[in-house]
Structures are given as C-alpha cells and as structure tokens.
Protein backbone atom coordinates (compact mmCIF):
# COMPACT_ATOMS: atom_id res chain seq x y z
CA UNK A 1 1.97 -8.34 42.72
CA UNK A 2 1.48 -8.77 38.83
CA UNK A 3 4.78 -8.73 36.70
CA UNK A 4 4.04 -5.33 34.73
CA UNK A 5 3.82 -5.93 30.97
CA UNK A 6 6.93 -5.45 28.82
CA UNK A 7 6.29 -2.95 25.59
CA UNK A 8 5.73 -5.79 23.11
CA UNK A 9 3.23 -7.52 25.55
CA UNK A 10 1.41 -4.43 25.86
CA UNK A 11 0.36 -3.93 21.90
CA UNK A 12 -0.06 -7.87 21.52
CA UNK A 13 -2.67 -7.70 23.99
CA UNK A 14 -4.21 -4.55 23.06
CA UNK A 15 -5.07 -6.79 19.83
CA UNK A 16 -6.98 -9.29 21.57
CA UNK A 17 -8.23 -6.76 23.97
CA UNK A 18 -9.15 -2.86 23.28
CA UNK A 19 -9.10 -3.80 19.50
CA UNK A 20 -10.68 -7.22 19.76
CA UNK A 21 -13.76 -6.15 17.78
CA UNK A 22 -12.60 -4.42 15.21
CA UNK A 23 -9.21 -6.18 14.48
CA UNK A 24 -8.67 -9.50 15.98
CA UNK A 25 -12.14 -10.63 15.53
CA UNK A 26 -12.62 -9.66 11.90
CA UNK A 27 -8.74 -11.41 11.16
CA UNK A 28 -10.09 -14.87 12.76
CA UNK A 29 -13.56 -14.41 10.95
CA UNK A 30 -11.26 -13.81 7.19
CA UNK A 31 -9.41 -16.82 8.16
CA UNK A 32 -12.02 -19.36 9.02
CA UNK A 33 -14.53 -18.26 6.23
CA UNK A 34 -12.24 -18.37 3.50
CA UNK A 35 -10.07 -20.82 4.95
CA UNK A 36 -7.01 -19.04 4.37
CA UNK A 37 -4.66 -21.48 6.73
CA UNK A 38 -5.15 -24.76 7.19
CA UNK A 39 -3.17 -26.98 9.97
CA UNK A 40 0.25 -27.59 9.35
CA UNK A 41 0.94 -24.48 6.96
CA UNK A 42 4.49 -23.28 6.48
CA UNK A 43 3.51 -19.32 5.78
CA UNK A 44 5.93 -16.58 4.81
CA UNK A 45 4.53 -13.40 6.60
CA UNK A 46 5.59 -10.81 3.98
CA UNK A 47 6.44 -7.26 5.80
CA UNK A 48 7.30 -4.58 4.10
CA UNK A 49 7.29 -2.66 7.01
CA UNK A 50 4.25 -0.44 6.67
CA UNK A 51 1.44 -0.42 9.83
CA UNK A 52 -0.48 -2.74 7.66
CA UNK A 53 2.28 -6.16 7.40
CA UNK A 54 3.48 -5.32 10.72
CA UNK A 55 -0.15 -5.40 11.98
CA UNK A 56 -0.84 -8.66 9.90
CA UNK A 57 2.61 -10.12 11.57
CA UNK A 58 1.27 -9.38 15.01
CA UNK A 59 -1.76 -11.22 14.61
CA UNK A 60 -0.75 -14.26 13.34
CA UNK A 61 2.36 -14.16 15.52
CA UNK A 62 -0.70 -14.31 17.98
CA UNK A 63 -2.61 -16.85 16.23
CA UNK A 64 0.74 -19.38 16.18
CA UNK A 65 0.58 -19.30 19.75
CA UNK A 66 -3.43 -19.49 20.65
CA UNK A 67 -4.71 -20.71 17.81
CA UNK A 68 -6.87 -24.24 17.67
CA UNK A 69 -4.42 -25.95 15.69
CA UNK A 70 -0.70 -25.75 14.70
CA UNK A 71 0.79 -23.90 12.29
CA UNK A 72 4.00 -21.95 11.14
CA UNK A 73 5.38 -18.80 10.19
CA UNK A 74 8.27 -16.92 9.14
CA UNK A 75 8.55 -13.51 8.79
CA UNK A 76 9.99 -12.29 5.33
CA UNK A 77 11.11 -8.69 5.13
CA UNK A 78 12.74 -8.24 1.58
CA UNK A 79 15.13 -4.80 1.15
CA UNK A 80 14.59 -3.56 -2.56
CA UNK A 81 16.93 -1.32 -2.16
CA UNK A 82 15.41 1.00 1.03
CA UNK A 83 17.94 3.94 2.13
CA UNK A 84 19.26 3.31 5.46
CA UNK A 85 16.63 5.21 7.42
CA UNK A 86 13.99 3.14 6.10
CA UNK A 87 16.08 -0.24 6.37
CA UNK A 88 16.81 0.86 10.26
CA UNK A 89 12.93 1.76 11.06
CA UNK A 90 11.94 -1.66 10.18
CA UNK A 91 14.77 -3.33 12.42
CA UNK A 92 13.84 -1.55 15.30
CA UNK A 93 9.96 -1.83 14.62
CA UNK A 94 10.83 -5.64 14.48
CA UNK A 95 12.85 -5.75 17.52
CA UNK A 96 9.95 -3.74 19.24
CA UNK A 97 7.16 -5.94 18.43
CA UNK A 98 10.02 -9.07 18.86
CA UNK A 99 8.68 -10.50 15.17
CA UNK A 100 12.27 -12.38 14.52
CA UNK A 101 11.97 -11.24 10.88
CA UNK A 102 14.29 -12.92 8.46
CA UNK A 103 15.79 -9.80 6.34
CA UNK A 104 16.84 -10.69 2.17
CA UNK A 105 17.92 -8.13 -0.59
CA UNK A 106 16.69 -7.47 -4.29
CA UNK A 107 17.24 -4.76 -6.84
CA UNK A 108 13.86 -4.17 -7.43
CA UNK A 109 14.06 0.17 -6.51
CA UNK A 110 17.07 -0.25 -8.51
CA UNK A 111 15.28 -1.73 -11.86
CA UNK A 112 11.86 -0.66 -11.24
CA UNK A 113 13.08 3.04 -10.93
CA UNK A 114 14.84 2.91 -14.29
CA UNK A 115 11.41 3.02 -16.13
CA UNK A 116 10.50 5.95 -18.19
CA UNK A 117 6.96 6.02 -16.72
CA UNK A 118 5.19 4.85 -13.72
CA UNK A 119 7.47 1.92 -12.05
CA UNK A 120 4.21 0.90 -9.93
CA UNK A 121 3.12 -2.20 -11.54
CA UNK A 122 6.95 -3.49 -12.29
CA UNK A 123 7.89 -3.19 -8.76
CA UNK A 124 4.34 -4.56 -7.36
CA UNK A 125 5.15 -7.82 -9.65
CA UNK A 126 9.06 -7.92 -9.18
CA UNK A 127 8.01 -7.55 -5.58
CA UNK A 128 5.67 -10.94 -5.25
CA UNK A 129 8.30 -12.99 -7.72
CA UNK A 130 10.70 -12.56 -5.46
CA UNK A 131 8.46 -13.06 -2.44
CA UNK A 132 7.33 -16.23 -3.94
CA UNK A 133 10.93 -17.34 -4.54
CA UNK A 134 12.39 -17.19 -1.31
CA UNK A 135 9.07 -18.46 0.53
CA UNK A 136 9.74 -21.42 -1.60
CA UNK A 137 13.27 -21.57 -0.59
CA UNK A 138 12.47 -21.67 3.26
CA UNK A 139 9.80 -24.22 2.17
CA UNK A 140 6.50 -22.10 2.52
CA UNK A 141 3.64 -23.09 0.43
CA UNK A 142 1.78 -19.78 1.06
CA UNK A 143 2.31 -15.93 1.46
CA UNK A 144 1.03 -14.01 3.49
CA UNK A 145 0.45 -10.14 2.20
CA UNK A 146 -1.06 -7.10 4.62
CA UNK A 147 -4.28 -6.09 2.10
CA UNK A 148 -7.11 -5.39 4.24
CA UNK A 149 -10.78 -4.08 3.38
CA UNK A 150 -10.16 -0.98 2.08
CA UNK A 151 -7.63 -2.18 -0.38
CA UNK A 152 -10.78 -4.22 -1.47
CA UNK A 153 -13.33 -1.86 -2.16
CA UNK A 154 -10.60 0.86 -3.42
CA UNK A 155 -9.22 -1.71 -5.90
CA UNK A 156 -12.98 -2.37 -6.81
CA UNK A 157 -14.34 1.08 -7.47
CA UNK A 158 -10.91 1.83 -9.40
CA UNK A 159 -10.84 -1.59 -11.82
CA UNK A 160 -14.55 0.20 -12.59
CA UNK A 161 -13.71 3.59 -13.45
CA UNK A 162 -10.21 3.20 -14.62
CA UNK A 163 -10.11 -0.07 -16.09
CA UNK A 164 -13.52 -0.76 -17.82
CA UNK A 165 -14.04 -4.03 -15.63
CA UNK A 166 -15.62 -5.38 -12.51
CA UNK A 167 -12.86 -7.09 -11.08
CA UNK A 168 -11.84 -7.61 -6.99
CA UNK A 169 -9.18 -8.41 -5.26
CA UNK A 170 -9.28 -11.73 -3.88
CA UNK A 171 -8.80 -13.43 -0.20
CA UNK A 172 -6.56 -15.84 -1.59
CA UNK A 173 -5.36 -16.90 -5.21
CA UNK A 174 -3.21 -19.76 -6.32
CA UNK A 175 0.17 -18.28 -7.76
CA UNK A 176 0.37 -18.63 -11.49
CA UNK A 177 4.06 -18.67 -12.02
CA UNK A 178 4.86 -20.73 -8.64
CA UNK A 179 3.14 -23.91 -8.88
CA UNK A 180 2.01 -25.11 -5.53
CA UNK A 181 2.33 -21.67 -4.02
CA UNK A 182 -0.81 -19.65 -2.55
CA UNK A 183 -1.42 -15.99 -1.65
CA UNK A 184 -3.00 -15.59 1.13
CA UNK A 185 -4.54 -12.17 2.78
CA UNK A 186 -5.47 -12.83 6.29
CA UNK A 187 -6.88 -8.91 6.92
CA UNK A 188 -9.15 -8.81 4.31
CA UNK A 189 -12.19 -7.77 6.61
CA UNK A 190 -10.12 -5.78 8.88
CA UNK A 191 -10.55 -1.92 8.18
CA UNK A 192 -7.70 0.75 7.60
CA UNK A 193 -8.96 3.10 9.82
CA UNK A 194 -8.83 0.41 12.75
CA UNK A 195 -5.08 -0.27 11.95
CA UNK A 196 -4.58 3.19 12.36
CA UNK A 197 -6.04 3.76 15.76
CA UNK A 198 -4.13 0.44 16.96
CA UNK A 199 -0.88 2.09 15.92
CA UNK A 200 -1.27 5.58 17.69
CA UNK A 201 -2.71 3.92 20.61
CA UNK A 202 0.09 2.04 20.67
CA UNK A 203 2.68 5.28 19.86
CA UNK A 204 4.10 3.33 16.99
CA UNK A 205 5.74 4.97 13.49
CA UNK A 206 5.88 2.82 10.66
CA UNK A 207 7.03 3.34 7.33
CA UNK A 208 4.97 4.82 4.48
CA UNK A 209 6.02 4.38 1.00
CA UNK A 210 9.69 3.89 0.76
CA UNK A 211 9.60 3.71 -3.13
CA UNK A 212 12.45 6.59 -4.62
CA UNK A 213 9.79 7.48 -7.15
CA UNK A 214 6.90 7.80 -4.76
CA UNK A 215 9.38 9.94 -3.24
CA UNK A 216 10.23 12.06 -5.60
CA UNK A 217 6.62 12.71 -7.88
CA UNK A 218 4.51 15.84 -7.16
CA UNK A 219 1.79 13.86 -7.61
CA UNK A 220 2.89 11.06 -4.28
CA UNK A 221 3.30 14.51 -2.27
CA UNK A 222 -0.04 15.93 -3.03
CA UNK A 223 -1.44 12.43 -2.82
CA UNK A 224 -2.80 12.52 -6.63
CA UNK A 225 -2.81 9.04 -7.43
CA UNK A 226 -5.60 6.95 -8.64
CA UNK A 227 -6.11 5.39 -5.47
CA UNK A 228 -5.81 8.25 -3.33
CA UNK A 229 -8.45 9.67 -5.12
CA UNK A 230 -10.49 6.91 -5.31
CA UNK A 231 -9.92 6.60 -1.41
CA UNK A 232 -11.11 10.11 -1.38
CA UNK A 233 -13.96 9.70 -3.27
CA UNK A 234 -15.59 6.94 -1.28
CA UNK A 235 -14.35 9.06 2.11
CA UNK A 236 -16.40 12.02 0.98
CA UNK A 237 -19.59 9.64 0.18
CA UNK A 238 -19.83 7.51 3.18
CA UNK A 239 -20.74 11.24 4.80
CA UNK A 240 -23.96 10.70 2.99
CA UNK A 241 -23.92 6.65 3.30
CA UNK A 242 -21.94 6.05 6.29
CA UNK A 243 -22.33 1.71 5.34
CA UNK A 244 -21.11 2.51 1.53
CA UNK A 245 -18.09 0.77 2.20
CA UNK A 246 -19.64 -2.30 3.57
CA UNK A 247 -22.18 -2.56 0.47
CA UNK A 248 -18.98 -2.48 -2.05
CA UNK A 249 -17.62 -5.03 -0.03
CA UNK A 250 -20.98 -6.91 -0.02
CA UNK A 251 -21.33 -6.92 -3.96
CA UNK A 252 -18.47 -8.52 -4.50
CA UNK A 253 -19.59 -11.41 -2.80
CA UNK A 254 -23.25 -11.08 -4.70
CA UNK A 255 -22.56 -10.73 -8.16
CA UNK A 256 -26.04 -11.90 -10.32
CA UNK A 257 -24.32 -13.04 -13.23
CA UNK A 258 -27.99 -13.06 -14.64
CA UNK A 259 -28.16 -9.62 -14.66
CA UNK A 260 -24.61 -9.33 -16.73
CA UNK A 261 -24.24 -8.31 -20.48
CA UNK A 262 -20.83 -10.26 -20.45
CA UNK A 263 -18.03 -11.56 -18.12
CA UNK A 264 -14.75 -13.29 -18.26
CA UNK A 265 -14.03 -16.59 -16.49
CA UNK A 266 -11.30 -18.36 -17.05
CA UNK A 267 -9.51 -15.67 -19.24
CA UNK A 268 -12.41 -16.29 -21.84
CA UNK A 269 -15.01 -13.44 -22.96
CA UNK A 270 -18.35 -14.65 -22.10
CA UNK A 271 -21.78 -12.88 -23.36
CA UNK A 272 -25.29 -13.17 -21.98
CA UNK A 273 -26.35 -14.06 -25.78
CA UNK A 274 -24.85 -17.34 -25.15
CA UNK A 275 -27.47 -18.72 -22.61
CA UNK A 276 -30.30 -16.03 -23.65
CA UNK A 277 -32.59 -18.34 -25.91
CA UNK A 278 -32.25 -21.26 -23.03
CA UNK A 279 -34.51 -19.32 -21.03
C-alpha cells in the first residue's frame, strides 16, 4: 500500500505535476535559455515571503534535488522590520513547505518609512544591498529574486508611459556595487496568474505587502499605484488581444535598433544621426 504523501510532498509535486506546464516547465526553460545557474553555484534564494519567492524557493528546492547537475542554495529571508504577524506567517509557511530558511534582520521599514514621500524605491534598493551583503557573507555569488513575467511586461509598459524610456527588466544583471555578485530571476517566463492557481490549489496564504506605508496609504488600499494600474490596463486589453502580454514580452527580445531615433548603451546617449550617412 503506497505511503500517503505528507503536506509538503503534496504541493512539491503538484509543481512537477498538475502545474508542470505552466510553472515548472517555463522555470527550467528561463533557466537553460538564459543560463541563469550554472554547475556548482552557491545561490541565495531571497524570500520575502510573498506567493511569488516562496514559489521560486519551491522550485529550485526541486531543481537541487533532480536537476542534471549540482548546485546549491540557501534560503535568505531578511526581517526589515515586519510586525509579528507577518514575521510568524513566514515561519510557518517555511516550516510548511520545509524550505530551512535562514532568517537575518535590517532596519530598512524603520529608515525607509522615515521619508517624506514615497519610501518605494529606498526600501527596494536598501532591500537588494543588504541581500547582496549577506549572500556574500554565506559565500553566494548570485541572488536569486521571485520576478516573474508579469513583473516584465508591467515594468515595460510603465518605464514607457511614466518614465519616457524603453527599458526592461532583465533575467539576470551583474551587481554594480557587489563585484562578482549576480542577480538572477529564475521565473521570468512563469506567469502571475499561474502562481496564483498553484497557491489556492494548494490552500496556501502568503503574505502581501508587509511595508507600514503600503499599509497605511489610501492609495495601497484602493490599489492606485502605478503598477496596479498599469496591471489593470493591460488586464482590460488582453479582453480584446488575449496574446498582448506575450507580444510585450516578445519585443523586448526584438528590439530593431534600426528603426530607433536614439538609445542608451552603456549609460551613453546614442542617436540614429550617428550611423545615418553610413547607409
């Protein structure tokens, strides 16, 4: 008679199983065409215990253990300061999913919160420094953050209408500040929506934003931020074009620089006058 699955067993294998298609395959794809981890990696799994890290830890928990060649990870949760319901959700999330998560605390919520205006981008950067800094100390050489495909195309539709560029988010970058150090984001192809159905088939509750300001802003509780609209926005258009999404996706990887007044590479302003007479 088969041994009956313990709870943790049950949502690993519903990754590789019910939600093979639309999670663990697009994961492996991200990682082999990008080559995001290479044999012999030392990775910090970053959870901040949202559906999306914990999702991310669960699948390369998964890959450790099946995947063609060895690797390792460690699972970094950093406290910035979360109020003890928050802190306690993600311990007993860990415990259910048994990721052995290795726990550290900053002041970010503390500093960040202190701003005048939006704390957003402080705490986002505070956030990775910190990340960065302790992955070195347990002697990672790469990150691992929970961004997945609709963080793409949001972030690329927004850097358009908000910040008067065409700019993307990237499957991995090389850390600026932390020489040696890479950012990895292993669920770049994997969609939200998918996450979500994983979770609620699996009857788990994860924590949302646990930012104080978030918190406390009209605008978090109506869901009036940039990229909640933006989210919106491209929501309400896929009714019309239900493969929107996927074409955003696609243009990042398609850009005809030929067709381009001007760019920046390299942190230098480029024009299309420059190579125009070589024609």
């Amino acid at each position: 008679m088969a041994r009956e699955l313990a709870p943790h067993e049950k949502i690993e294998r519903s990754l590789i199983t019910k939600f093979r298609s639309e999670i663990w395959h697009p994961f492996i794809d991200a990682v082999a065409k990008y080559e995001l981890i290479s044999e012999g990696d030392r990775i910090a799994v970053c959870i901040s215990g949202g559906k999306d890290s914990f999702c991310m830890a669960k699948l390369i928990q998964e890959l450790t253990r099946h995947g063609r060649f060895p690797f390792e990870a460690v699972y970094l949760v950093m406290d910035p300061g979360y109020n003890e319901e928050n802190r306690r959700l993600i311990e007993e999330n860990a415990a259910l999913l048994r990721i052995p998560v290795q726990i550290f605390h900053s002041d970010i919520f503390r500093v960040a919160n202190s701003q005048e205006r939006s704390p957003c981008y402080l705490c986002a950067k505070m956030r990775r420094g910190w990340l960065y800094s302790k992955a070195r100390e347990l002697g990672c050489t790469k990150i691992a953050l929970g961004h997945h495909f609709n963080d793409v195309i949001e972030t690329t539709v927004m850097s358009m209408f908000y910040s008067s560029e065409l700019r993307a988010m990237m499957p991995k970058l090389h850390s600026d500040n932390f020489e040696g150090m890479e950012l990895i984001r292993p669920m770049y192809e994997v969609r939200e929506d998918d996450i979500i159905s994983w979770m609620n088939y699996n009857h788990l509750r994860f924590l949302r934003c646990a930012c104080r300001f978030t918190e406390e802003t009209a605008d978090s509780r109506n869901g009036g931020s940039k990229r909640a609209e933006t989210k919106a926005l491209i929501r309400e258009l896929m009714k019309e074009t239900p493969d929107l999404d996927q074409s955003i996706f696609n243009s990042i990887h398609s850009v005809c620089l030929d067709t381009m007044p001007g760019w920046k590479e390299g942190g230098r302003t480029h024009t299309f006058l420059e190579r125009y007479d070589r024609k």
